[in-house]
C-alpha atoms as a PDB file:
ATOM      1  CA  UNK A   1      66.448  71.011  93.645  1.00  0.00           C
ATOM      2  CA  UNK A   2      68.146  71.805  96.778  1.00  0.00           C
ATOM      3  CA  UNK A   3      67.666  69.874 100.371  1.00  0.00           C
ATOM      4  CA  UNK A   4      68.566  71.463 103.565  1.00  0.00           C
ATOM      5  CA  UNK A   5      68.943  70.470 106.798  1.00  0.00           C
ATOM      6  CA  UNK A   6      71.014  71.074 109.948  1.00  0.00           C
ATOM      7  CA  UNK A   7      72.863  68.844 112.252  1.00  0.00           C
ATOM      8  CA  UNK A   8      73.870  69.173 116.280  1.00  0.00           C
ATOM      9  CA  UNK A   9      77.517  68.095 115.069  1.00  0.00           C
ATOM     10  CA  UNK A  10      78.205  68.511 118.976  1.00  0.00           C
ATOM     11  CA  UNK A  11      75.703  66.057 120.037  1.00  0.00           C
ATOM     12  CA  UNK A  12      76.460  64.000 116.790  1.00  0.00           C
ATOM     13  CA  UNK A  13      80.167  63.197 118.474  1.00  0.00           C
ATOM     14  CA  UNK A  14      79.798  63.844 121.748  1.00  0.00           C
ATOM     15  CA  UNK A  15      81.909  66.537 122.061  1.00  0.00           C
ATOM     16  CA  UNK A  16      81.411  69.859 124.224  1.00  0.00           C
ATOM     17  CA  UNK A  17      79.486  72.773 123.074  1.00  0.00           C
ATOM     18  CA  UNK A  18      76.406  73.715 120.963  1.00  0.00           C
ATOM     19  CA  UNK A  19      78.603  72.989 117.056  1.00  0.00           C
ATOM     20  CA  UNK A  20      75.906  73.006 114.322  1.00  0.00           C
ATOM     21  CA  UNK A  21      76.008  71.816 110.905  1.00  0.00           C
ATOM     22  CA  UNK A  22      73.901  73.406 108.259  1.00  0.00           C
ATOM     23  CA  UNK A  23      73.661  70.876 105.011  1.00  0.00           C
ATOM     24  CA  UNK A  24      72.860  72.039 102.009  1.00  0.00           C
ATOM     25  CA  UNK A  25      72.707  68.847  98.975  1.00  0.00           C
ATOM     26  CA  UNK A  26      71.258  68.594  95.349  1.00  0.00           C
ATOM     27  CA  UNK A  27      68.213  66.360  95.462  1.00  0.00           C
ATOM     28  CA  UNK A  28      68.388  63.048  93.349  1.00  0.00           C
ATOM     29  CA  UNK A  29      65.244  63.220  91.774  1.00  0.00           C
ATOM     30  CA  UNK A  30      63.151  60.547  89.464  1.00  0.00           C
ATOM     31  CA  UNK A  31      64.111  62.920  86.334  1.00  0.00           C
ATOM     32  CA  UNK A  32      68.114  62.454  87.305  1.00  0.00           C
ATOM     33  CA  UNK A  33      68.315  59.641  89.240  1.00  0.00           C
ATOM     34  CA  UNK A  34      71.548  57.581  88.102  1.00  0.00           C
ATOM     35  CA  UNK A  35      72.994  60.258  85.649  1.00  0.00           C
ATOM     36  CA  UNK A  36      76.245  61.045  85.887  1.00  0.00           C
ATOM     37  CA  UNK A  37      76.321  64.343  87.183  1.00  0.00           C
ATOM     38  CA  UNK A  38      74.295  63.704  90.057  1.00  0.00           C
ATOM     39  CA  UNK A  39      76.992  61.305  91.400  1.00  0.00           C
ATOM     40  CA  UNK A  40      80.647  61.784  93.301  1.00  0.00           C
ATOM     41  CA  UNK A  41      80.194  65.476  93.519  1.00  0.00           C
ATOM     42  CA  UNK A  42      82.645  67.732  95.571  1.00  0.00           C
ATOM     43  CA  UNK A  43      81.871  68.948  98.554  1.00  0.00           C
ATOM     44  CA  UNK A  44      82.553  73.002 100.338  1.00  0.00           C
ATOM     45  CA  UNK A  45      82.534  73.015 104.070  1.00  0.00           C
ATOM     46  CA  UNK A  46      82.164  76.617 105.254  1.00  0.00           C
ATOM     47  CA  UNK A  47      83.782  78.528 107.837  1.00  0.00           C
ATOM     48  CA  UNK A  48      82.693  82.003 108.310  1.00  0.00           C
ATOM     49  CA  UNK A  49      84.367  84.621 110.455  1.00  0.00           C
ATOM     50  CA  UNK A  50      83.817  86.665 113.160  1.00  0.00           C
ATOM     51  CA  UNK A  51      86.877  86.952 115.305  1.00  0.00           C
ATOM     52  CA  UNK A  52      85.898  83.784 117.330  1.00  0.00           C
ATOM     53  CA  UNK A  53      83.535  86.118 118.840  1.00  0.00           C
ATOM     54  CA  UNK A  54      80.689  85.637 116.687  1.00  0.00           C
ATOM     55  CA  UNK A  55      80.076  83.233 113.867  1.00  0.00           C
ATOM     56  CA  UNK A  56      79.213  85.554 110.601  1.00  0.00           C
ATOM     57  CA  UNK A  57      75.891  84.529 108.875  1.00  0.00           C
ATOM     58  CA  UNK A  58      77.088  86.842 105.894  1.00  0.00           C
ATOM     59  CA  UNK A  59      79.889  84.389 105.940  1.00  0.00           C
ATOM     60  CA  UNK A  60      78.095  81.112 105.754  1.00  0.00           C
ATOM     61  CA  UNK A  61      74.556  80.728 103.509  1.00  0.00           C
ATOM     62  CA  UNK A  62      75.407  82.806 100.746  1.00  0.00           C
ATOM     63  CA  UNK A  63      79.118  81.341 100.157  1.00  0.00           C
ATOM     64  CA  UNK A  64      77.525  77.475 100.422  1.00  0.00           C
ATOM     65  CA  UNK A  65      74.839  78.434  98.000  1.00  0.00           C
ATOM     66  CA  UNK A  66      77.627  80.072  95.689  1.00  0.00           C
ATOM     67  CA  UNK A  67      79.657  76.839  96.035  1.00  0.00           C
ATOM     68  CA  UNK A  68      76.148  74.819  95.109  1.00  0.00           C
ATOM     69  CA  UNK A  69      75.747  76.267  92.085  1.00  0.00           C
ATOM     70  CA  UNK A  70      78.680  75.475  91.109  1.00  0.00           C
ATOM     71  CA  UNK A  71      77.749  71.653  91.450  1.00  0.00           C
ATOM     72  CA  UNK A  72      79.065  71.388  95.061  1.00  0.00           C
ATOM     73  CA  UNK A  73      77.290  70.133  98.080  1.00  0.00           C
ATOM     74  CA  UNK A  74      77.562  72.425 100.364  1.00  0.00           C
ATOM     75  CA  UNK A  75      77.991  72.406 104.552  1.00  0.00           C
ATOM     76  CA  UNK A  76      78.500  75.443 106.974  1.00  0.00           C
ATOM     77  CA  UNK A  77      79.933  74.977 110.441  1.00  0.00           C
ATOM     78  CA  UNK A  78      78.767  76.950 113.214  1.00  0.00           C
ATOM     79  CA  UNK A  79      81.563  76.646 115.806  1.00  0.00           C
ATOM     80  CA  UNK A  80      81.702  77.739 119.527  1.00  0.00           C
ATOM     81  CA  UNK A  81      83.330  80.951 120.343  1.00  0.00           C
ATOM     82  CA  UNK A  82      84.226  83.023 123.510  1.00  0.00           C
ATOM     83  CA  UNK A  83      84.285  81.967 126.311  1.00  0.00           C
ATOM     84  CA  UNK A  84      84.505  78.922 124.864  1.00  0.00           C
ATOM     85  CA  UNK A  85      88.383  78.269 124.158  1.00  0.00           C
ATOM     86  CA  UNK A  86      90.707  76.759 122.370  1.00  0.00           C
ATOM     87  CA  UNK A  87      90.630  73.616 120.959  1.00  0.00           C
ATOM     88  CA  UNK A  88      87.049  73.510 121.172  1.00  0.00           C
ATOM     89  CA  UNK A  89      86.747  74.972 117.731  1.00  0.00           C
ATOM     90  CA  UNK A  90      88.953  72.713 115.692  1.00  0.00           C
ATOM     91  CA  UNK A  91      87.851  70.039 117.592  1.00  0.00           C
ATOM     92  CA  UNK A  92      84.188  71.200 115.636  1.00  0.00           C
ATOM     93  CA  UNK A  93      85.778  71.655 112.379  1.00  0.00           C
ATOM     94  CA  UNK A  94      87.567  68.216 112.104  1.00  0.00           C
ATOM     95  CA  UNK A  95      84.205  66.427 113.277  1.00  0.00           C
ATOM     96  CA  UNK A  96      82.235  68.214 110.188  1.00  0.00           C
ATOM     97  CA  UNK A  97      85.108  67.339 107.827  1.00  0.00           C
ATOM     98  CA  UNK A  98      84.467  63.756 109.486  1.00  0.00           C
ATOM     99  CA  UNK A  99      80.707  63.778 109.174  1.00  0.00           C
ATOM    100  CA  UNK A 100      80.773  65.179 105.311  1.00  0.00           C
ATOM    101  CA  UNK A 101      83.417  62.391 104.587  1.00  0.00           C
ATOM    102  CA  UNK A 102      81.657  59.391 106.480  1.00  0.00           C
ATOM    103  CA  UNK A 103      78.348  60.036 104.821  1.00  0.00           C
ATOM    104  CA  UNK A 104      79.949  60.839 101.077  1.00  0.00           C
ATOM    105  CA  UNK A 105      77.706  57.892  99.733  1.00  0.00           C
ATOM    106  CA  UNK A 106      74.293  58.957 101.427  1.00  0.00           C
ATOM    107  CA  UNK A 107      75.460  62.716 100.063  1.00  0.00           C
ATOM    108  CA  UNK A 108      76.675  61.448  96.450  1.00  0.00           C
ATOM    109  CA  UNK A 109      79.989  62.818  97.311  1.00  0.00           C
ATOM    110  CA  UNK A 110      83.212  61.844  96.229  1.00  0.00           C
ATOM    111  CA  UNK A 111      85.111  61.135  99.905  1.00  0.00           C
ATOM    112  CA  UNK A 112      88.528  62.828  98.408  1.00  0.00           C
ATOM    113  CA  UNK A 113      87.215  65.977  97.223  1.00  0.00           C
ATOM    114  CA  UNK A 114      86.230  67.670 100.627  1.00  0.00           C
ATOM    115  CA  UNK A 115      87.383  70.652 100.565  1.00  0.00           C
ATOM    116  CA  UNK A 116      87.229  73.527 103.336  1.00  0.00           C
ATOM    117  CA  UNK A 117      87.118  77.387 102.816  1.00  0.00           C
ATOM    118  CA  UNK A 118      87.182  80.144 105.650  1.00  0.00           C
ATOM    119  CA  UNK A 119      86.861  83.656 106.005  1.00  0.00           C
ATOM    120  CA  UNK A 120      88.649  85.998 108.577  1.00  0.00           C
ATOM    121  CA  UNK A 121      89.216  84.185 111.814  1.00  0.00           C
ATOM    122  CA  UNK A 122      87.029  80.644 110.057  1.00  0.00           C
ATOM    123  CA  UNK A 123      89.735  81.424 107.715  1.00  0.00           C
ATOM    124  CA  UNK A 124      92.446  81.131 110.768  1.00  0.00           C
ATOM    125  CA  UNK A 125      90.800  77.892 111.775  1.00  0.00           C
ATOM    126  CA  UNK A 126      90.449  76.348 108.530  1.00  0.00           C
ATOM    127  CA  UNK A 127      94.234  77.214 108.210  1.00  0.00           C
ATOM    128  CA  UNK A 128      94.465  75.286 111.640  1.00  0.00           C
ATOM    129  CA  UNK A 129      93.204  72.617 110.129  1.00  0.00           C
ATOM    130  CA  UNK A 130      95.626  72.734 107.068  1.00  0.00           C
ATOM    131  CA  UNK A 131      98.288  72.844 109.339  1.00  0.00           C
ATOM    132  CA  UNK A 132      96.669  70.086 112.057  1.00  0.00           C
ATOM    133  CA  UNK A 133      94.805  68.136 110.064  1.00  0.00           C
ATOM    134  CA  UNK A 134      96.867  64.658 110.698  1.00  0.00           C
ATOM    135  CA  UNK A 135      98.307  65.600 114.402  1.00  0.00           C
ATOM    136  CA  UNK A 136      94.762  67.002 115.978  1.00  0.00           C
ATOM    137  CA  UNK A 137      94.431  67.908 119.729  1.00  0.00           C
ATOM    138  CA  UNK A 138      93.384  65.375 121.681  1.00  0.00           C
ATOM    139  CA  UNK A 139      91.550  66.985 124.408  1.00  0.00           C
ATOM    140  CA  UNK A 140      87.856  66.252 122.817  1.00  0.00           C
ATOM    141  CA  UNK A 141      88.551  63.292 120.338  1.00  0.00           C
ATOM    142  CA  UNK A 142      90.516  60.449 122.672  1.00  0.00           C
ATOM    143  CA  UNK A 143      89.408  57.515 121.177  1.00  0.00           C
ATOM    144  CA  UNK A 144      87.439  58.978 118.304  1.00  0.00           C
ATOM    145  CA  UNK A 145      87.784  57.845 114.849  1.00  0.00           C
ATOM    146  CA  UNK A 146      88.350  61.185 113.120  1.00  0.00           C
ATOM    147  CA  UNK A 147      89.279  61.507 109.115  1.00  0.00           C
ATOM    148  CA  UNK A 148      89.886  65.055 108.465  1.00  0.00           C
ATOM    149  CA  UNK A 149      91.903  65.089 105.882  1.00  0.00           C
ATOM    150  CA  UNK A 150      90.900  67.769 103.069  1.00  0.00           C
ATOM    151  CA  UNK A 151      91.344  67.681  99.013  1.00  0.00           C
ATOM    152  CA  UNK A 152      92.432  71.768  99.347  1.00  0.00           C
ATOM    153  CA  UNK A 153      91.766  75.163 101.737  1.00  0.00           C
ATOM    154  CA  UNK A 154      90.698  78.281 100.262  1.00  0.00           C
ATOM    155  CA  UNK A 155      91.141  81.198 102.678  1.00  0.00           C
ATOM    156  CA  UNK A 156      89.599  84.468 102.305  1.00  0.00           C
ATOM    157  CA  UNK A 157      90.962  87.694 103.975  1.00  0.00           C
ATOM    158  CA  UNK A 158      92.076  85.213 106.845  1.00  0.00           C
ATOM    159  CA  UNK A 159      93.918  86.062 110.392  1.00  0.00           C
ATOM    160  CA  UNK A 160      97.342  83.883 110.536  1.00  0.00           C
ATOM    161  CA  UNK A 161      99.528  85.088 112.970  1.00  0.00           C
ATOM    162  CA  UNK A 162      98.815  86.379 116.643  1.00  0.00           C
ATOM    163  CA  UNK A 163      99.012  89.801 115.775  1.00  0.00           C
ATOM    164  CA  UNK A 164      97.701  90.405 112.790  1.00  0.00           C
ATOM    165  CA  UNK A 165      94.485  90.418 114.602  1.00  0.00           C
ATOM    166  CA  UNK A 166      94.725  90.535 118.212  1.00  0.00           C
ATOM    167  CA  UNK A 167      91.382  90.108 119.350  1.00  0.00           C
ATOM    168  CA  UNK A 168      90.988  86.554 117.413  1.00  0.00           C
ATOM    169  CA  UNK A 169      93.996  85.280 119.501  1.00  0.00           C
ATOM    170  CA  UNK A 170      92.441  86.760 122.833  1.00  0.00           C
ATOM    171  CA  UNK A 171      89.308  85.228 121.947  1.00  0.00           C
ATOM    172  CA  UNK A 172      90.334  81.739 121.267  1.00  0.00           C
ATOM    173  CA  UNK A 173      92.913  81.490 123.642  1.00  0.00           C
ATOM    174  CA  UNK A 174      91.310  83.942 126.450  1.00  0.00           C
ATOM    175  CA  UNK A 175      94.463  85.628 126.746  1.00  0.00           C
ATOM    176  CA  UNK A 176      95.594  89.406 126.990  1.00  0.00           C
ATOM    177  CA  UNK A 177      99.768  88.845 126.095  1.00  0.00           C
ATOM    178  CA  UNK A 178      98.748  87.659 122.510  1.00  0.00           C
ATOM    179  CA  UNK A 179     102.222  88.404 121.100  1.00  0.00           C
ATOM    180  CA  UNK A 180     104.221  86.346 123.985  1.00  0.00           C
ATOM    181  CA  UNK A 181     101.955  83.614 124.669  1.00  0.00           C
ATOM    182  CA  UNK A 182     103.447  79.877 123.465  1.00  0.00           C
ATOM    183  CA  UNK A 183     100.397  79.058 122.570  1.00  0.00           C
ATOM    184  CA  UNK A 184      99.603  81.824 120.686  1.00  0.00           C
ATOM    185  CA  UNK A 185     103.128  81.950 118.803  1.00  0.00           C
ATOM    186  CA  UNK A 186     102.056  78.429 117.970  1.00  0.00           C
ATOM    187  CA  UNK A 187      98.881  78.758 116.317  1.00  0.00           C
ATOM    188  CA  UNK A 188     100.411  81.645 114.103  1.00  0.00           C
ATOM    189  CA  UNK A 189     100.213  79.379 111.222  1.00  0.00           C
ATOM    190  CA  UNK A 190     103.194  80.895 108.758  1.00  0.00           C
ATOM    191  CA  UNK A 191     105.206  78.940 111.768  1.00  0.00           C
ATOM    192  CA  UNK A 192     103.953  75.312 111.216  1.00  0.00           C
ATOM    193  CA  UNK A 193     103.375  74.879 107.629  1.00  0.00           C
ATOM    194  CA  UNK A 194     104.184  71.327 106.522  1.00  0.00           C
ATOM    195  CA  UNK A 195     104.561  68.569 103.792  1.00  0.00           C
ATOM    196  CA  UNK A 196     101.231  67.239 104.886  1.00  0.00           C
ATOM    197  CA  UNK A 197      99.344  70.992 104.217  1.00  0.00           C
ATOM    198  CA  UNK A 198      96.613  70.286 101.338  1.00  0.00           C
ATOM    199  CA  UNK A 199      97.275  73.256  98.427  1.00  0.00           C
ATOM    200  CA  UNK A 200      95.550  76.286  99.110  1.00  0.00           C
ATOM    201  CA  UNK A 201      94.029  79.600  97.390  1.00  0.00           C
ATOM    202  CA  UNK A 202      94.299  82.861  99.290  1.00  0.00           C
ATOM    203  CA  UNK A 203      93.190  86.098  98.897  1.00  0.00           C
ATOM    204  CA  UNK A 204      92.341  89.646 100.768  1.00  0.00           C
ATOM    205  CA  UNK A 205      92.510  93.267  99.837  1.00  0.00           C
ATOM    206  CA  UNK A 206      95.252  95.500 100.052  1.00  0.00           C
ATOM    207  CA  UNK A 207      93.071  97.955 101.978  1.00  0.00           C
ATOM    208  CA  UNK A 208      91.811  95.337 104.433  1.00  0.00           C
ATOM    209  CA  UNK A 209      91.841  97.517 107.682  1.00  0.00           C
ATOM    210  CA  UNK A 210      90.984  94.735 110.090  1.00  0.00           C
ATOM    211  CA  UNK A 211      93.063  92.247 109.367  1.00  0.00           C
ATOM    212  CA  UNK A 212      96.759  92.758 108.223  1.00  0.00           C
ATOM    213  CA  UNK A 213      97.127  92.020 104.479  1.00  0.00           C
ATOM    214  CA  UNK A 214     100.360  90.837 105.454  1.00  0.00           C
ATOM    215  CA  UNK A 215      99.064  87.725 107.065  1.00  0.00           C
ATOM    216  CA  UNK A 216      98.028  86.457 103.488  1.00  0.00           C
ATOM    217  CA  UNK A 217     101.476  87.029 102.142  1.00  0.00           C
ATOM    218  CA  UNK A 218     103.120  85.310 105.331  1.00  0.00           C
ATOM    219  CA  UNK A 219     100.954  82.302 104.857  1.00  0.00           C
ATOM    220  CA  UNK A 220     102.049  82.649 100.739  1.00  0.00           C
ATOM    221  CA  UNK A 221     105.549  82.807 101.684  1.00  0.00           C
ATOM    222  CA  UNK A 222     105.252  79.552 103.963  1.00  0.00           C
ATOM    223  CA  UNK A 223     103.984  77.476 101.047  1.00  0.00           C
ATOM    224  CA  UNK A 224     106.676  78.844  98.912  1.00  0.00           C
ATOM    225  CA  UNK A 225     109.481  77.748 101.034  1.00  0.00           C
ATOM    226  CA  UNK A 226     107.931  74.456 101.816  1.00  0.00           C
ATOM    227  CA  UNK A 227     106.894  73.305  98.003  1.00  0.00           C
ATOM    228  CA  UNK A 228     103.291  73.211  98.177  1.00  0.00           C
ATOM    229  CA  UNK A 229     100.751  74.241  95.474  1.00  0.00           C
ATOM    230  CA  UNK A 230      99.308  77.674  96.457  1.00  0.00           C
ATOM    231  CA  UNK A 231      97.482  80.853  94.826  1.00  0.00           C
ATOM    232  CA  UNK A 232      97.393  83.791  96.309  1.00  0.00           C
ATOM    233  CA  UNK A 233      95.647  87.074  94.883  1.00  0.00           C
ATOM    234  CA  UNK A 234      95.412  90.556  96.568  1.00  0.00           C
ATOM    235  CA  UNK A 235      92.870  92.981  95.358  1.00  0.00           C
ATOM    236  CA  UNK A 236      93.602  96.080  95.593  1.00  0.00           C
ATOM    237  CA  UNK A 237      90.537  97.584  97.611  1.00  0.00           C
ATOM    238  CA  UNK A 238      88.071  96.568  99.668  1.00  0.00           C
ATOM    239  CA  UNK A 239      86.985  96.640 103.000  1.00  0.00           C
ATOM    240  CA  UNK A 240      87.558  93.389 105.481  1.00  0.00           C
ATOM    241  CA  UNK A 241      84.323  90.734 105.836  1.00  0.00           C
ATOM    242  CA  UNK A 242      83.622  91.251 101.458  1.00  0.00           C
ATOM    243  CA  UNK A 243      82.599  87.337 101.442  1.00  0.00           C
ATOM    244  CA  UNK A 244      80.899  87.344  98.333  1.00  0.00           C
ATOM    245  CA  UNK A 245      82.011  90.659  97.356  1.00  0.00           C
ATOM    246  CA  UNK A 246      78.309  91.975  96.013  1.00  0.00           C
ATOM    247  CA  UNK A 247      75.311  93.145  97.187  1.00  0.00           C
ATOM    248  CA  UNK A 248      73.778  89.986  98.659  1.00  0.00           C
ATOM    249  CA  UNK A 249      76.640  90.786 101.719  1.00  0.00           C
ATOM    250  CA  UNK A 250      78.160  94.768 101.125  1.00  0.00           C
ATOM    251  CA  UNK A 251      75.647  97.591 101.335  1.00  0.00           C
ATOM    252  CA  UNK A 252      78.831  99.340  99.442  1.00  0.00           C
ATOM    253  CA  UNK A 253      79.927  96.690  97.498  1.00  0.00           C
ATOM    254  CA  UNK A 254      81.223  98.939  94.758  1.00  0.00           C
ATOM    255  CA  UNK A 255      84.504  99.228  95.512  1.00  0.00           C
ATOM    256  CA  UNK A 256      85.123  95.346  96.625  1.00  0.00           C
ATOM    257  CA  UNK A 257      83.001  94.029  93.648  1.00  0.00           C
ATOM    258  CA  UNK A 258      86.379  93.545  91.302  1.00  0.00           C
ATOM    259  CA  UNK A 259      87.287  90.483  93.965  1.00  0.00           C
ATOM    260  CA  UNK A 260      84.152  89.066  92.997  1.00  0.00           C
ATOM    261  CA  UNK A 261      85.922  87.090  90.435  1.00  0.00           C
ATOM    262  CA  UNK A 262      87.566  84.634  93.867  1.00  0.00           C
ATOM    263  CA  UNK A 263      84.310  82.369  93.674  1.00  0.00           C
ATOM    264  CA  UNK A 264      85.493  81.269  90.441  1.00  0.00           C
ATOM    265  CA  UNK A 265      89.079  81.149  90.364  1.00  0.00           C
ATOM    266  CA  UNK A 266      89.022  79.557  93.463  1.00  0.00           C
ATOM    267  CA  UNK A 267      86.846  76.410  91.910  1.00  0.00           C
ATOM    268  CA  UNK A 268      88.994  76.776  88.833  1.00  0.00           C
ATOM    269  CA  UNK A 269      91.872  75.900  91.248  1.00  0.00           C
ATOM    270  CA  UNK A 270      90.307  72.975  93.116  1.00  0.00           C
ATOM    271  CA  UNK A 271      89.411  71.844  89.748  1.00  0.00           C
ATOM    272  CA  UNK A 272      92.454  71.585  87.699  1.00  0.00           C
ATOM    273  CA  UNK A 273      94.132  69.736  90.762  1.00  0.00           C
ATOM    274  CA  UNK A 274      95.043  66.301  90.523  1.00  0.00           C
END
């Protein structure tokens, strides 16, 4: 049995714009109540894409229900894009990390396996927030008691740098020199990997013609050189936005339907960590 119900997050913290929180959680019922399975579950917050222009529905339901049947609860962000700017957006995404983690007992979650996975430019800002997660702008949260620390990041086909997709950066940042802009060299996240990064799965297509393939290996090769637990796969075809990678989200999904398998390895790498 499945509840669902949606939060103003932006009200909820009293922070600008119009942030929503769709929650999706496996009813305790009479039959189940107290068995172990229903309790300390892990949860998936979802970040879909949309080159902070848009916020991709293809991107959000059908990856939390994937994640629920897989014995997840399940949460999808719907963050503020252009004209709203930088960092309005990972202001959002650390207040739903907050939210999921200060109501784990009322959700039968387990507070240290919150996870976070984001697709395109949600996969840029969930990277943000691997990167950020412990040294957050303080623009929105002054004074706000914000825990948005994550068990692991899974990002799918994601922008990383300022120009391996352009129009992301111009979007956040409402900018048109992407590739000299400090702020934008900044938030290319190969640049500020750290200690404090949770591990992370990765994975696009090597015929991605949106967003540079090369932004997945970058991100790779920043793990690498700083010691942290990452997988990375690259399939090789299939178009950009393949979220699930069937039907339910490609009218063509014949040629993208071998990276179907992410869904799983991806839980079969939050689940063997420690």
């Amino acid at each position: 049995m499945m509840t669902v119900k949606q939060i103003n997050l932006s009200e909820e913290y009293g922070i600008p714009g119009n942030a929503k929180l769709d929650i999706y959680l496996h009813e305790i019922t009479s039959e189940i109540q107290g068995k172990k399975y229903t309790l300390n579950r892990k949860a998936m917050v979802v970040v879909p894409g949309g080159g902070y222009s848009m916020v991709s529905v293809r991107e959000g339901e059908p990856i939390a229900i994937d994640f629920f049947n897989r014995g997840y609860n399940s949460f999808v962000l719907y963050y503020d894009v252009a004209p709203n700017r930088y960092p309005m957006q990972i202001t959002q995404l650390a207040c739903a990390v907050d939210y999921v983690k200060k109501h784990a007992q009322e959700f039968n979650i387990d507070d240290s396996e919150v996870c976070a996975v984001g697709f395109s430019a949600g996969g840029h800002l969930t990277g943000c927030l691997a990167n950020m997660w412990n040294c957050l702008p303080k623009d929105y949260l002054e004074g706000k008691d914000i825990d948005a620390k994550i068990k692991a990041v899974i990002l799918s086909y994601p922008v990383i740098y300022n120009d391996s997709h352009v129009g992301s950066f111009k979007n956040l940042l409402g900018i048109t020199d992407v590739e000299n802009d400090p702020l934008a060299n900044a938030l290319s996240l190969d640049r500020t990997v750290n200690a404090d990064n949770p591990p992370c799965f990765i994975w696009t297509t090597a015929t991605d013609k949106c967003v540079n393939p090369m932004a997945t290996i970058k991100y790779t090769e920043a793990y690498l050189k700083a010691g942290l637990p990452i997988e990375c796969h690259m399939w090789p075809c299939g178009a950009h936005g393949a979220a699930t990678c069937d039907g339910r989200t490609n009218e063509c999904y014949d040629e993208v339907y071998p990276a179907r398998e992410w869904l799983d390895l991806a839980d079969r790498f939050i689940s063997n960590l420690k």
